[in-house]
Structures are given as structure tokens and as C-alpha cells.
C-alpha atoms as a PDB file:
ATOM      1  CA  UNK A   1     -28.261 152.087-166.713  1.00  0.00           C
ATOM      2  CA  UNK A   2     -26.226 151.500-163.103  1.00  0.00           C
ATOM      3  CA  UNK A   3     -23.307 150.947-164.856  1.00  0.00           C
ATOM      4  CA  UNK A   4     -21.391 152.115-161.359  1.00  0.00           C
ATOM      5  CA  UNK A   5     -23.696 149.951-159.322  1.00  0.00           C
ATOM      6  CA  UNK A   6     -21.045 147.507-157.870  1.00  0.00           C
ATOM      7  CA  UNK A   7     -22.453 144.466-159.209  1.00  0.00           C
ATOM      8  CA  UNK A   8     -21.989 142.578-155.437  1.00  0.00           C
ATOM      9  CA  UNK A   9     -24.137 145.594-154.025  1.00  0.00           C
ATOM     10  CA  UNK A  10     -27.017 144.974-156.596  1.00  0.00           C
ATOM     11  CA  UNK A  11     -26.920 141.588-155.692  1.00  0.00           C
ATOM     12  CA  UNK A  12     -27.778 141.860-152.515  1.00  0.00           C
ATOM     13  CA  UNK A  13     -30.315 144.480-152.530  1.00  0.00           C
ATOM     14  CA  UNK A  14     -32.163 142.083-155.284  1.00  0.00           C
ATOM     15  CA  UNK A  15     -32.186 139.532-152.340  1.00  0.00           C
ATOM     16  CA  UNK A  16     -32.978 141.764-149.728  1.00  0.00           C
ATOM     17  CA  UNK A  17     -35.901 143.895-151.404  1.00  0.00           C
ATOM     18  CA  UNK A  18     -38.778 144.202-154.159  1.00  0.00           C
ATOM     19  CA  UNK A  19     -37.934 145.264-157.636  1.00  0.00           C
ATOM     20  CA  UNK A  20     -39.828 148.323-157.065  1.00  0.00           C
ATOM     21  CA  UNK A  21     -37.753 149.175-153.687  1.00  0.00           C
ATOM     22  CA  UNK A  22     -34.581 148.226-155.234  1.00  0.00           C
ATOM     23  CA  UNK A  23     -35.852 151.068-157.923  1.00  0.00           C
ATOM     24  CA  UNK A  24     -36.743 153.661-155.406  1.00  0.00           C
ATOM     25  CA  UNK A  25     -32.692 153.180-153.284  1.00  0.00           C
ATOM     26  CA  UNK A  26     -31.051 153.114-157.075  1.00  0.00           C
ATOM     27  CA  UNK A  27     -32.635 156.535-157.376  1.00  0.00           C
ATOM     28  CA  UNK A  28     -31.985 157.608-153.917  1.00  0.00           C
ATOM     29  CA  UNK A  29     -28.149 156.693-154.848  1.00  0.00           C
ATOM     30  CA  UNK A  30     -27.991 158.767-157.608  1.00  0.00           C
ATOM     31  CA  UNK A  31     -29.284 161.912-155.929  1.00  0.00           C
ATOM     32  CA  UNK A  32     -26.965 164.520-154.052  1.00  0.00           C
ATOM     33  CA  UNK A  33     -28.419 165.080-150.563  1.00  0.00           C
ATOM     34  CA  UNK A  34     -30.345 168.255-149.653  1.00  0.00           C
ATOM     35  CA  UNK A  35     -28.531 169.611-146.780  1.00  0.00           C
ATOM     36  CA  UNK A  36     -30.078 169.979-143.090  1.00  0.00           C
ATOM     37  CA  UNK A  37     -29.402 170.658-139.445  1.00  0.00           C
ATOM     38  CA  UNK A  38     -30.677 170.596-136.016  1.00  0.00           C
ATOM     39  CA  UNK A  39     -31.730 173.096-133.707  1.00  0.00           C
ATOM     40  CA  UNK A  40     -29.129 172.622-130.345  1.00  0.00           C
ATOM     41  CA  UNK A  41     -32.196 173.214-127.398  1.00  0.00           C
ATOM     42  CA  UNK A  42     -29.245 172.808-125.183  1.00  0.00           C
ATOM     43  CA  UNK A  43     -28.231 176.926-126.325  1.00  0.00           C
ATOM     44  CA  UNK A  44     -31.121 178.386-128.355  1.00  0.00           C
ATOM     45  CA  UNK A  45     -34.609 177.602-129.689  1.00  0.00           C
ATOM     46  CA  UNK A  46     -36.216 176.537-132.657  1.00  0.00           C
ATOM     47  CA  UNK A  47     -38.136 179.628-133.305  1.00  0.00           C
ATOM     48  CA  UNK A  48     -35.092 181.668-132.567  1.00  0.00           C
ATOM     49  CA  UNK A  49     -33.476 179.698-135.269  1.00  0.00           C
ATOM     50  CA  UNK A  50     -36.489 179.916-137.889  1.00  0.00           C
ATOM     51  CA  UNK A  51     -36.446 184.230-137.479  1.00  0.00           C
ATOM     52  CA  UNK A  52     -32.456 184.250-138.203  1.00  0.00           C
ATOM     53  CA  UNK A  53     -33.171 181.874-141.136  1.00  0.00           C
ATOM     54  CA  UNK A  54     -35.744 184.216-142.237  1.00  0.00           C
ATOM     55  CA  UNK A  55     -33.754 187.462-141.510  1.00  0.00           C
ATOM     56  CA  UNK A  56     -30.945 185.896-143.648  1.00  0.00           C
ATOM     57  CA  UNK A  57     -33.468 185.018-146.258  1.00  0.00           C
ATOM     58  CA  UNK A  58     -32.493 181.753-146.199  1.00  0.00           C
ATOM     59  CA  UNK A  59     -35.500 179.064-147.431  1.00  0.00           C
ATOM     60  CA  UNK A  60     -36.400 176.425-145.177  1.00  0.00           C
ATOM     61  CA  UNK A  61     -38.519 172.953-145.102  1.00  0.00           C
ATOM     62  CA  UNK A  62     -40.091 171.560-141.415  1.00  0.00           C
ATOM     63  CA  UNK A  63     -40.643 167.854-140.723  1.00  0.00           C
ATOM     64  CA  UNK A  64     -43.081 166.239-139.152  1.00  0.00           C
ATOM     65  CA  UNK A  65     -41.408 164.130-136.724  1.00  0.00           C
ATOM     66  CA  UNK A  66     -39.067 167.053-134.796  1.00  0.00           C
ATOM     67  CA  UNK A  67     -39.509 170.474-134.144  1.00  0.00           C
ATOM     68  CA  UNK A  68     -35.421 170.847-134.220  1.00  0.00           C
ATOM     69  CA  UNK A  69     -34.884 169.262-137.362  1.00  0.00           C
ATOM     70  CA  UNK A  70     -34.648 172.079-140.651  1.00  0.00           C
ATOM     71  CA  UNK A  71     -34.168 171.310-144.340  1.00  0.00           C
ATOM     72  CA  UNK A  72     -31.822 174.082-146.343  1.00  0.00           C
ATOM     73  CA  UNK A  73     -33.115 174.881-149.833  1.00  0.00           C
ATOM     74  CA  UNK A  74     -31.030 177.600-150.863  1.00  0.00           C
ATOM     75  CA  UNK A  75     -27.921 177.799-149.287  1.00  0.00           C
ATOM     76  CA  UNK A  76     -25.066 175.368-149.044  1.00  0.00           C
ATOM     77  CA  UNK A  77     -23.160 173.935-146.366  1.00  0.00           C
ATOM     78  CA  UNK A  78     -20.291 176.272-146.475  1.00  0.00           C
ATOM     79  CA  UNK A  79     -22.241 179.503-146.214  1.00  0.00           C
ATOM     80  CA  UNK A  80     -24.458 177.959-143.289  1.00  0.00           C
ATOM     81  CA  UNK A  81     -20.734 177.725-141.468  1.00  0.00           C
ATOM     82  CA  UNK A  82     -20.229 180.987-141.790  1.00  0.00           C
ATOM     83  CA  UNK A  83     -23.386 181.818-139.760  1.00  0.00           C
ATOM     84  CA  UNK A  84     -22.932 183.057-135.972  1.00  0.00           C
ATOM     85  CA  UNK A  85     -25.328 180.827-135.153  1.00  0.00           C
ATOM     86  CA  UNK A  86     -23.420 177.584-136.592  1.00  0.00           C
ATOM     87  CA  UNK A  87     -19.830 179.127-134.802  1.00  0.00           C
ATOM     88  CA  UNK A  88     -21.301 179.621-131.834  1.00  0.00           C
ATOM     89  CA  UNK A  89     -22.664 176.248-131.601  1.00  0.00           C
ATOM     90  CA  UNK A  90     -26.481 176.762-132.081  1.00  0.00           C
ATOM     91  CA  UNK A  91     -27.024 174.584-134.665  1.00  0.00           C
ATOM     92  CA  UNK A  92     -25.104 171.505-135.517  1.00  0.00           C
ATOM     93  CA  UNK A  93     -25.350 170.403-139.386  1.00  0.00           C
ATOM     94  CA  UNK A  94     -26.384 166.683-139.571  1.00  0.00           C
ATOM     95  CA  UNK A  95     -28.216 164.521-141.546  1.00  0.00           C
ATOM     96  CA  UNK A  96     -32.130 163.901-140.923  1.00  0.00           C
ATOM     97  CA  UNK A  97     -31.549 160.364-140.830  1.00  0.00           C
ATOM     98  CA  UNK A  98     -29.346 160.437-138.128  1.00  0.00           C
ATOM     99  CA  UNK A  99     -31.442 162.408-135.915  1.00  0.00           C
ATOM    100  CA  UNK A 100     -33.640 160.123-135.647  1.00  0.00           C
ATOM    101  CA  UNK A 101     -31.798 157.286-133.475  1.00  0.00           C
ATOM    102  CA  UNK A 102     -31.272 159.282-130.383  1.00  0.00           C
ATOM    103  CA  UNK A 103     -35.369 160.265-131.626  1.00  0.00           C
ATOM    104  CA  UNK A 104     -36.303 156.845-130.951  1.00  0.00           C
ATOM    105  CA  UNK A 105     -34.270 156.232-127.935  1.00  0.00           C
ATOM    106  CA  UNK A 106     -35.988 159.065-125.723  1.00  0.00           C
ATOM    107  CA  UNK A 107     -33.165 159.596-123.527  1.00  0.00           C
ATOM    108  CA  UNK A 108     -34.398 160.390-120.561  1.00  0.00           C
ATOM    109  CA  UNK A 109     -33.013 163.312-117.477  1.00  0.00           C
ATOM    110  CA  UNK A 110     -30.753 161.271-114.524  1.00  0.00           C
ATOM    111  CA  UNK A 111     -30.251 158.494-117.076  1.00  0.00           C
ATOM    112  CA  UNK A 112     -27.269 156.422-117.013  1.00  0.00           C
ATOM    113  CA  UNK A 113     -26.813 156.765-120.925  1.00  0.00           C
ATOM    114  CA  UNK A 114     -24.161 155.044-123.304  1.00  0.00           C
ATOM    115  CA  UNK A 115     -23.534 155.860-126.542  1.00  0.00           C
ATOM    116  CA  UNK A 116     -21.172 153.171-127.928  1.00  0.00           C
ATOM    117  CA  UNK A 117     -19.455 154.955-130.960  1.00  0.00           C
ATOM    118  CA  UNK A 118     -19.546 158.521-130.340  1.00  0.00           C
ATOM    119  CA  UNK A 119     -17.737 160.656-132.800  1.00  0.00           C
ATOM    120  CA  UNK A 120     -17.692 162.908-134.309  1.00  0.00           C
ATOM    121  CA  UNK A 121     -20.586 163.794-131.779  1.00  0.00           C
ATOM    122  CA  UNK A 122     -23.948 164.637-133.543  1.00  0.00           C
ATOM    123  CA  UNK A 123     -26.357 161.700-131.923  1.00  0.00           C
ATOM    124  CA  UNK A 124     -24.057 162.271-128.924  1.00  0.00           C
ATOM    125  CA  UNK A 125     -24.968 165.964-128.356  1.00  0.00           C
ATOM    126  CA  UNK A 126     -28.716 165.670-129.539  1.00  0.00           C
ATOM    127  CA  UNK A 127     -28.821 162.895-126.736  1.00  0.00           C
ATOM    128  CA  UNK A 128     -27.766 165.760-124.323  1.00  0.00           C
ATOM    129  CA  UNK A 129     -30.170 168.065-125.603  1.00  0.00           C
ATOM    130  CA  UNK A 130     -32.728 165.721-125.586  1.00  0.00           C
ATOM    131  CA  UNK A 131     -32.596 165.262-122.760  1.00  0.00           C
ATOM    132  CA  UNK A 132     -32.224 169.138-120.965  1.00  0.00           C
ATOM    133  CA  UNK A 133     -28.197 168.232-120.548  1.00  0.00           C
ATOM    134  CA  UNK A 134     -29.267 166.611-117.073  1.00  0.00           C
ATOM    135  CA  UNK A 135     -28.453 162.891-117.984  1.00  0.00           C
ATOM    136  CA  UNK A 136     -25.175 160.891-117.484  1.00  0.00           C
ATOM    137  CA  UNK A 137     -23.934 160.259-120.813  1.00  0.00           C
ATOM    138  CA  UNK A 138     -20.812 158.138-121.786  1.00  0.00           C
ATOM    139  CA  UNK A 139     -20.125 158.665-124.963  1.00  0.00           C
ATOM    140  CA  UNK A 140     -17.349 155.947-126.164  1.00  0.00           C
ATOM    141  CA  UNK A 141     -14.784 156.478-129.241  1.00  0.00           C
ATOM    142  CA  UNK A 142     -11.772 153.811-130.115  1.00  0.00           C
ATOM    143  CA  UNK A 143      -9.446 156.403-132.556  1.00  0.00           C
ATOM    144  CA  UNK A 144      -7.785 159.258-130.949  1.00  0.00           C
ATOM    145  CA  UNK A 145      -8.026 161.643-133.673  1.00  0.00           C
ATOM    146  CA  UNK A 146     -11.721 161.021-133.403  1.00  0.00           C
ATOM    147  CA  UNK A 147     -11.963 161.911-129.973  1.00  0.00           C
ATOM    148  CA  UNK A 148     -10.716 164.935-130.061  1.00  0.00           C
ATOM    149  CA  UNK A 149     -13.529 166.015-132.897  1.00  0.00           C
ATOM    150  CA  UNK A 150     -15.550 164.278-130.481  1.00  0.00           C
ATOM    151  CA  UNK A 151     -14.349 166.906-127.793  1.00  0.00           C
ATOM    152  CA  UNK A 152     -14.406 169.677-129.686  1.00  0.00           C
ATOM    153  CA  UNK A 153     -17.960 169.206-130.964  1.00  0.00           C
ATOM    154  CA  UNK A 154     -18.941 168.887-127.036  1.00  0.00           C
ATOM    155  CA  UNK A 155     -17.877 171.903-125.890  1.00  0.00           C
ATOM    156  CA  UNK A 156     -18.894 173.709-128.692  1.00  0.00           C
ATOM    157  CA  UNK A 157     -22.406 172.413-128.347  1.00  0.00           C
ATOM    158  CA  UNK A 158     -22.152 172.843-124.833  1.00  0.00           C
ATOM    159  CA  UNK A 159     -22.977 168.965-123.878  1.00  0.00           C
ATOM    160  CA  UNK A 160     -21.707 169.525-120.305  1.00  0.00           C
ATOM    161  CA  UNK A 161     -23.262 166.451-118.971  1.00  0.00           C
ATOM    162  CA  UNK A 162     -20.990 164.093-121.371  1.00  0.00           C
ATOM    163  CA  UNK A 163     -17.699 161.381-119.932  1.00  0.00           C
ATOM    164  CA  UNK A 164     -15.794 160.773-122.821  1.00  0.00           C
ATOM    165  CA  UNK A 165     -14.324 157.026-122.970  1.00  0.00           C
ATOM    166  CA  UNK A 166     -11.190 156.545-125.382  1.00  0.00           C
ATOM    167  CA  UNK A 167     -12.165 152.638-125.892  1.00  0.00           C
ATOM    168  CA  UNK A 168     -12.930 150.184-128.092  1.00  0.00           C
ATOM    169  CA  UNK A 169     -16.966 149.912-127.134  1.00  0.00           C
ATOM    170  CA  UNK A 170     -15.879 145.413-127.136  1.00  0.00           C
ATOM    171  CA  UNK A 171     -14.005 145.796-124.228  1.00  0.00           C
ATOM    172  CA  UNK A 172     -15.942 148.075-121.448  1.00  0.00           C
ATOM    173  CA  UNK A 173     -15.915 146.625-117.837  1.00  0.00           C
ATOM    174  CA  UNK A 174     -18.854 144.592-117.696  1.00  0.00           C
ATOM    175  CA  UNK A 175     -19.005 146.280-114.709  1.00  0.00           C
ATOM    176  CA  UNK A 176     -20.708 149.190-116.018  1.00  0.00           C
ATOM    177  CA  UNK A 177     -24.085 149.217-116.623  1.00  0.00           C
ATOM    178  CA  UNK A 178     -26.792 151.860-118.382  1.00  0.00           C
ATOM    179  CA  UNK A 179     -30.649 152.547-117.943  1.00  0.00           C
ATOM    180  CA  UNK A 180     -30.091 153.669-121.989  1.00  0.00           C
ATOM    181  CA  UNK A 181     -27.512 152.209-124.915  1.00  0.00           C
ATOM    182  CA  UNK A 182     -27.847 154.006-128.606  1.00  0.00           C
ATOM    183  CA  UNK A 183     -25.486 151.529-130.561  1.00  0.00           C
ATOM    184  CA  UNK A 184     -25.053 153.343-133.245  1.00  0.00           C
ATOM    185  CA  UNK A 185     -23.084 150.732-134.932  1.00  0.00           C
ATOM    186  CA  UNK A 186     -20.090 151.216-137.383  1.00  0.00           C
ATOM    187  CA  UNK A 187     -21.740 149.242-140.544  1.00  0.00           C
ATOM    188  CA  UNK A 188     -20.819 149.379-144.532  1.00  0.00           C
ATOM    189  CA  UNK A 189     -22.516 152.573-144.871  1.00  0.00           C
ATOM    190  CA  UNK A 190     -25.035 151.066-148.246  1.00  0.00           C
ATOM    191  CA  UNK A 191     -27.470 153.541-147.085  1.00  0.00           C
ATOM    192  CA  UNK A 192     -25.138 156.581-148.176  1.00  0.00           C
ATOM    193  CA  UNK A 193     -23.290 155.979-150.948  1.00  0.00           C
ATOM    194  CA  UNK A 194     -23.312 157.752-154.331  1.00  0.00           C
ATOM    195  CA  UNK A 195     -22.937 155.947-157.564  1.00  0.00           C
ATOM    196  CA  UNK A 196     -21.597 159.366-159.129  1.00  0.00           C
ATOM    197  CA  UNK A 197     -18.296 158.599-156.914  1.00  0.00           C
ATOM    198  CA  UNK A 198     -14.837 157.617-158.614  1.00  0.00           C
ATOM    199  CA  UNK A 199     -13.488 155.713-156.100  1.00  0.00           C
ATOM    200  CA  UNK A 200     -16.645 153.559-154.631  1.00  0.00           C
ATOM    201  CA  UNK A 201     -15.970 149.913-155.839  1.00  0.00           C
ATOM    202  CA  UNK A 202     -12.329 150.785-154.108  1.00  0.00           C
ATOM    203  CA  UNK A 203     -14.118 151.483-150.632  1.00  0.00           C
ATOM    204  CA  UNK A 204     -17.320 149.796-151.040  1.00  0.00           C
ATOM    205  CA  UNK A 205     -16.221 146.160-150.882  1.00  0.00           C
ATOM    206  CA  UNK A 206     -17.773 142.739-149.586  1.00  0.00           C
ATOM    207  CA  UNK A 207     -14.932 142.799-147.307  1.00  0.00           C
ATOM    208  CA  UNK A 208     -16.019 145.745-145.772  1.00  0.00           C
ATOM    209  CA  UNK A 209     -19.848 144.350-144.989  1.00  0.00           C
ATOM    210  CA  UNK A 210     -17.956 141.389-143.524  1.00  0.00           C
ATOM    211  CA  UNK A 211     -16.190 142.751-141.451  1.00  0.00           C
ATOM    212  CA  UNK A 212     -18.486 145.219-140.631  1.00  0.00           C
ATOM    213  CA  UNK A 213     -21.017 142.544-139.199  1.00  0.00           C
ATOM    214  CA  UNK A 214     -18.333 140.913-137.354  1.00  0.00           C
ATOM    215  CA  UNK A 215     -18.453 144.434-135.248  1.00  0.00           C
ATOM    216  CA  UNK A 216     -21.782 144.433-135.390  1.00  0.00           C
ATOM    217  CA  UNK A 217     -22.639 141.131-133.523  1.00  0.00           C
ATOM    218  CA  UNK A 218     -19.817 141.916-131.003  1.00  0.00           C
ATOM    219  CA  UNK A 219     -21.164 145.468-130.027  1.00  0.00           C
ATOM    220  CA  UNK A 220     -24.625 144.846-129.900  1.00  0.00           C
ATOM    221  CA  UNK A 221     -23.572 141.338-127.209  1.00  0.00           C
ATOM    222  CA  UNK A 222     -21.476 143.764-125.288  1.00  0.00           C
ATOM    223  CA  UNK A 223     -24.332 146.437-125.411  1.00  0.00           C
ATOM    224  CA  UNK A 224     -26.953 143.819-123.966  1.00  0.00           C
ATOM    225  CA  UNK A 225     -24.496 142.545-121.195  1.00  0.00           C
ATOM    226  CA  UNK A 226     -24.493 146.142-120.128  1.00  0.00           C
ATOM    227  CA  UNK A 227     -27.556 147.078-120.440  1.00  0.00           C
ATOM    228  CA  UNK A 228     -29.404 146.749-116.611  1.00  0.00           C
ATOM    229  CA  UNK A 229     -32.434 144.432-117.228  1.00  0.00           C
ATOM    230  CA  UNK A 230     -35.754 145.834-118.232  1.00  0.00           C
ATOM    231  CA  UNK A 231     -34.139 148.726-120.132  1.00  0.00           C
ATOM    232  CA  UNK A 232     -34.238 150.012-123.616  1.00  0.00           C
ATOM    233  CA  UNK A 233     -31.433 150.708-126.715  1.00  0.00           C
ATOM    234  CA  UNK A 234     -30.933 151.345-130.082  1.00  0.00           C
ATOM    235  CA  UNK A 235     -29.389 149.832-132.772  1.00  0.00           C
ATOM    236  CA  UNK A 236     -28.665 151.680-135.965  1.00  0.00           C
ATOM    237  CA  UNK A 237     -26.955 151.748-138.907  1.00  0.00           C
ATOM    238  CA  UNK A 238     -26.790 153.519-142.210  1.00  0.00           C
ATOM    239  CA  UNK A 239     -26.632 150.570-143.957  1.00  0.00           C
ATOM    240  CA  UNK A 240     -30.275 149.207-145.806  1.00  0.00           C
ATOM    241  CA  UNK A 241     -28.583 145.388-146.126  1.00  0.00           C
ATOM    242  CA  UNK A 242     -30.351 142.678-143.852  1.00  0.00           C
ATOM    243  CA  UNK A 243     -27.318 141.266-143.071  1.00  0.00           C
ATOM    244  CA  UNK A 244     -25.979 143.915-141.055  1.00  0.00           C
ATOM    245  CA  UNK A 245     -29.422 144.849-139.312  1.00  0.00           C
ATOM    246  CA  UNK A 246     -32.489 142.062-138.918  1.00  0.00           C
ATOM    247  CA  UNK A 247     -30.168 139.369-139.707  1.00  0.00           C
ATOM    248  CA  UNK A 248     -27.544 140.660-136.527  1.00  0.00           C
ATOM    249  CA  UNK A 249     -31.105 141.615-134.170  1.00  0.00           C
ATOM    250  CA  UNK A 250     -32.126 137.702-134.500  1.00  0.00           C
ATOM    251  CA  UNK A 251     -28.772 136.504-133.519  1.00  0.00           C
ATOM    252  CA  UNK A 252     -29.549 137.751-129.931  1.00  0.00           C
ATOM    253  CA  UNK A 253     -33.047 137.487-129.348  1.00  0.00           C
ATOM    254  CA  UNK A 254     -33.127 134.661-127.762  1.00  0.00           C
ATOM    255  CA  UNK A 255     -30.535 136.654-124.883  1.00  0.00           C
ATOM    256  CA  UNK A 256     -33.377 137.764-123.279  1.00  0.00           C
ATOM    257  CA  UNK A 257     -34.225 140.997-125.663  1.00  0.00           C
ATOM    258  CA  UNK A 258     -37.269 141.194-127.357  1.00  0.00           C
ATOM    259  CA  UNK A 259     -38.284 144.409-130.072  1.00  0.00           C
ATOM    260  CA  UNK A 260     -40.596 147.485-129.025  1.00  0.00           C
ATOM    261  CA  UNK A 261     -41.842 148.573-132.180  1.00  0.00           C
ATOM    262  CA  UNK A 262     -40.760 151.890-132.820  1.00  0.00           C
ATOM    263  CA  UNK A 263     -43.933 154.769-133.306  1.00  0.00           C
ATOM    264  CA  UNK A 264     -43.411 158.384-132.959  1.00  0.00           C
ATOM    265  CA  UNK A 265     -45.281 161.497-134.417  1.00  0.00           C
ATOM    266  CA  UNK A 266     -44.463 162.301-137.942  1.00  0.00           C
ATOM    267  CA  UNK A 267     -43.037 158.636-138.747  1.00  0.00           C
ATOM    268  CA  UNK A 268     -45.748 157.731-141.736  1.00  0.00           C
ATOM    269  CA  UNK A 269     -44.024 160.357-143.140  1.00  0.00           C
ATOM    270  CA  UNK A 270     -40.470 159.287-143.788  1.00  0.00           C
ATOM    271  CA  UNK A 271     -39.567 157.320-147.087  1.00  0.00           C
ATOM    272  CA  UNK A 272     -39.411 153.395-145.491  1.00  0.00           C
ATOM    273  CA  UNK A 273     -38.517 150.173-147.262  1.00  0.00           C
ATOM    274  CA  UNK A 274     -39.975 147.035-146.073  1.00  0.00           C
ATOM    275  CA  UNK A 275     -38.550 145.104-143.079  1.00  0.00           C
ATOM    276  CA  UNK A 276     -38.095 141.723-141.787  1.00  0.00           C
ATOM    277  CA  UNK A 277     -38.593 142.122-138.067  1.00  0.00           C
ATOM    278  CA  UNK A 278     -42.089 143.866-137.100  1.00  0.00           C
ATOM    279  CA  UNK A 279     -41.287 146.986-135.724  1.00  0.00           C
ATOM    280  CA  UNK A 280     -38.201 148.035-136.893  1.00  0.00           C
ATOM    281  CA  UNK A 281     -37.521 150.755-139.110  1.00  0.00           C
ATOM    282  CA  UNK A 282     -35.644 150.727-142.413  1.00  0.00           C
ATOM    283  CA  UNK A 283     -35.585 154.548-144.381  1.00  0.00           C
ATOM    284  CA  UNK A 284     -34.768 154.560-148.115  1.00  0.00           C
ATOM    285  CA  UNK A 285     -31.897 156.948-149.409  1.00  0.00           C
ATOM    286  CA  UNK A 286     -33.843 160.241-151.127  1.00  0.00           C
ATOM    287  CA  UNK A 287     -32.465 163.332-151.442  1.00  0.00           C
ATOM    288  CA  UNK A 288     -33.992 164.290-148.190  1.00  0.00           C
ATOM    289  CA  UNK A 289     -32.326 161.140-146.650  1.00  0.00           C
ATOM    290  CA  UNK A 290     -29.458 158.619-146.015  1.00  0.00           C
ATOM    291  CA  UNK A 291     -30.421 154.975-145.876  1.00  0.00           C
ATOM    292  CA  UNK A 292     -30.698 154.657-142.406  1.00  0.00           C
ATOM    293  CA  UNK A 293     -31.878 151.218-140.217  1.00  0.00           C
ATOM    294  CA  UNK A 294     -33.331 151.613-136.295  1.00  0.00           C
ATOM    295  CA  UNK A 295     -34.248 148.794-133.831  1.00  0.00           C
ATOM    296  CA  UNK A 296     -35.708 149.525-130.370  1.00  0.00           C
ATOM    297  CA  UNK A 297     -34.568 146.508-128.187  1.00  0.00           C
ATOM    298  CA  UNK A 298     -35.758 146.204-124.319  1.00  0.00           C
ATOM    299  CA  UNK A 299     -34.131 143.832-121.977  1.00  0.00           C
ATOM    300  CA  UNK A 300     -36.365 141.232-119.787  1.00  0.00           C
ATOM    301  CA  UNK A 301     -36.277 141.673-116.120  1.00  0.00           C
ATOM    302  CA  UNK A 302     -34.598 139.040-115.283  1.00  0.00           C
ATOM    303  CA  UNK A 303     -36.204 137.175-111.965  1.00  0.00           C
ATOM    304  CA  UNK A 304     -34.349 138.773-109.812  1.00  0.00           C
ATOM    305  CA  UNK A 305     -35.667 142.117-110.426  1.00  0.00           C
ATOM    306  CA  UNK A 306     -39.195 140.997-109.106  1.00  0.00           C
ATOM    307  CA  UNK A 307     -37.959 140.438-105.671  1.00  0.00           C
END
């Protein structure tokens, strides 16, 4: 039936999850992805948006959890790009899942924020938005190329209050330090893929998870070291295997981090699979949405703090 299931994949989500869940993300695999975008607050509103979409006739879907986010139903992506209100930067196209990250870190105005892998920009500039374009945001990229997307999607968005950082996110100063982190962490990316693909069991590879959670462990250490005590971040991926998400969270709870459980309006309403850490979040691919996986951590005040 999944004859293009690679067999390693299956595995491991037979491992990680109930027959009935590993069901529901074979499904979610075989679906093509409804497209959606968010609402930049940073150069319009929402219900500015929703009377364009409706003067263009163009259907639409809300959710529950953000007023910014809208679901497309009868357009597709390349005639949405050829709105004024995608050129001029009024809208940025991006999955639902990955809204909701930057969602669940709150990022707060006068913050000291860091997001760890920028590009090409989407949680970056909702984190702006967010929060009124009146935070300090870092947003860090390693590849070149990347940064300049990264740039690009900045200005066009008009995130004025972002530093870019060309650097690997393992070796910032551990002089730095941020009130916020959203880790956003490069993972395998089992939460997106399509079975319908030619070339997936060329990409999609064991090596790639392992060396994906090799990253993984090293950017969420550095995150914590730079992360002032008594402070919150995110760690995400759009991956659904426990390897790369609970399984890399209890390698540094005992660092002094413990788990907020994540709540927000809206949430009982997103497709979840079951977790292993209380309080996490773990979305099943649909056609509404990528695989997705989202940790709250907070840092202890450490006793210094209480002087």
C-alpha cells in the first residue's frame, strides 16, 4: 500500500507511535498541502487583508489559534505572488505549522531575541511583527546564499528591528546572551515529506536523521548557555521522530531547564500526535499541515539571580 514508504522511516514511526497515528501521518504524507499565509501586522491588517481576498474573490479558511494566519482554497501559490499585496510585502506565504513556533514563544517588545537559524526569514519576520518591530532580534544564518534571502525577505517585510549574524549558531560568543531563543532547529524534515516524490529515499536517509541530531544536541547546549537564567525558548522541528525532539529535550534537562507546557487559544484544535514529554506539542502532517514538533523550555534562576 506504502510501497514508497522508505522502509527505515516506517520503522521508526512504528516505534515511535500507535498503529492508528502511524495511519493518520501515512495519510498526511500522501496529501499535497493546502496552501496558506500570514497577515505581516508589521505593514497592514488582517481585516485589510480578508476585504482584498474578498474583492479578488479569492476563498478563504480562519483558524482558531491566530487572527494572521489564512488558508487559500482556490487559488494557488503562483497567482497569490502576483498579488500587490504579496509584492509589496503584506503577506508572507508560509506554512501554518511554522507559524506557530514564534506563536508559542511570545516574543515580547525590548526583548533581547535570538533566532538561531534564520532563513529564509518567515519565523524571523513574524517574531518582528509579533512583537510591534520594537524588539532586538538576531536572527543567525551559516550559508551565504541563505542570507541574502534572509535579507531580502527583511526588508521586504519591513523587519527593521532585525541584526543579521552570518554564523554557524555552534559557535556564538558565549558572551551574548538573550531574554528569548526560538531554535528552530535544522532536523530531517519527517514531518514534510511526500511519498508521491521520485527522489525521496535519495534525500531522506538515516544518515540524514543522524546527523541531523548531532546538530540538534549542539544547538539546543549552545542555545541554553546563552540563554540569561529564568528565561524562555523554543525548540522546533518539522520532524515527528522522537529522536530528534523528546529524546534531544531529555538530554539537557538536567542543565538546569525544565518544560512550560505549551497552551494557547485555538490549540485543541490542531491535528496532534501523542508525546513523550508532558507539555510539548507534536502536530500530525494533514493537508492543512506539516509535521511540526514545539517545546517551551525556561531556564532556572540560578542563585545568583536572588541576590
Amino acid at each position: 500500500m506504502y510501497k514508497r514508504q522508505p522502509d527505515f522511516l516506517l520503522t521508526k514511526l512504528n516505534k515511535d507511535y500507535s498503529q492508528e497515528e502511524v495511519i493518520r501521518i501515512l495519510e498526511g504524507y500522501k496529501t499535497k498541502r493546502i496552501l496558506s499565509f500570514r497577515v505581516n501586522t508589521i505593514k497592514t491588517t488582517a481585516e485589510e487583508i480578508e476585504q482584498e481576498l474578498i474583492k479578488n474573490e479569492i476563498k478563504y479558511e480562519r483558524v482558531k489559534w491566530s487572527k494572521d494566519a489564512f488558508i487559500v482554497l482556490n487559488k494557488k501559490e503562483n497567482e497569490i505572488q502576483e498579488m500587490d499585496i504579496y509584492k509589496n510585502g503584506k503577506i508572507y506565504l508560509q506554512s501554518l505549522s511554522s507559524m506557530l513556533p514564534p506563536i508559542v514563544l511570545n516574543p515580547m517588545p525590548k526583548n533581547d531575541i535570538l533566532d538561531m537559524a534564520a532563513a529564509p526569514g518567515g519565523k524571523t519576520t513574524q517574531i518582528a511583527a509579533l512583537s510591534n518591530n520594537e524588539a532586538n532580534i538576531t536572527a543567525c544564518e551559516i550559508n551565504k546564499i541563505r542570507v541574502e534571502r534572509l535579507k531580502y525577505n527583511l526588508d521586504k517585510q519591513g523587519a527593521s528591528s532585525v541584526f543579521v549574524m552570518l554564523e554557524d549558531a555552534r559557535n556564538i560568543d558565549n558572551f551574548f546572551s538573550f531574554d528569548q531563543i526560538l531554535l528552530d532547529s535544522p532536523c530531517s524534515g519527517s514531518g514534510t515529506i511526500n511519498i508521491n516524490e521520485n527522489n525521496l529515499n535519495e534525500y531522506f536517509t538515516t544518515e540524514l536523521v543522524e546527523r541531523s541530531k548531532k546538530l540538534q544536541i549542539a544547538l539546543i547546549k549552545k542555545a541554553i548557555k546563552i540563554l540569561k537564567s529564568g528565561k524562555e525558548m523554543v525548540y522546533s522541528t518539522c520532524s515527528i521522530l522522537k529522536e530528534e525532539n523528546e529524546d534531544i529535550i531529555r538530554k539537557v534537562l538536567n542543565e538546569g531547564i525544565e518544560i512550560v507546557p505549551i497552551e494557547f487559544d485555538g490549540k485543541e484544535t490542531l491535528p496532534q500526535l501523542s508525546t513523550t514529554i508532558k507539555g510539548t506539542l507534536c502536530i500530525c502532517p494533514t493537508k492543512y499541515y506539516e509535521g511540526f514538533f514545539i517545546c517551551l523550555l525556561y531556564t532556572s534562576p540560578s542563585p545568583r539571580d536572588a541576590h
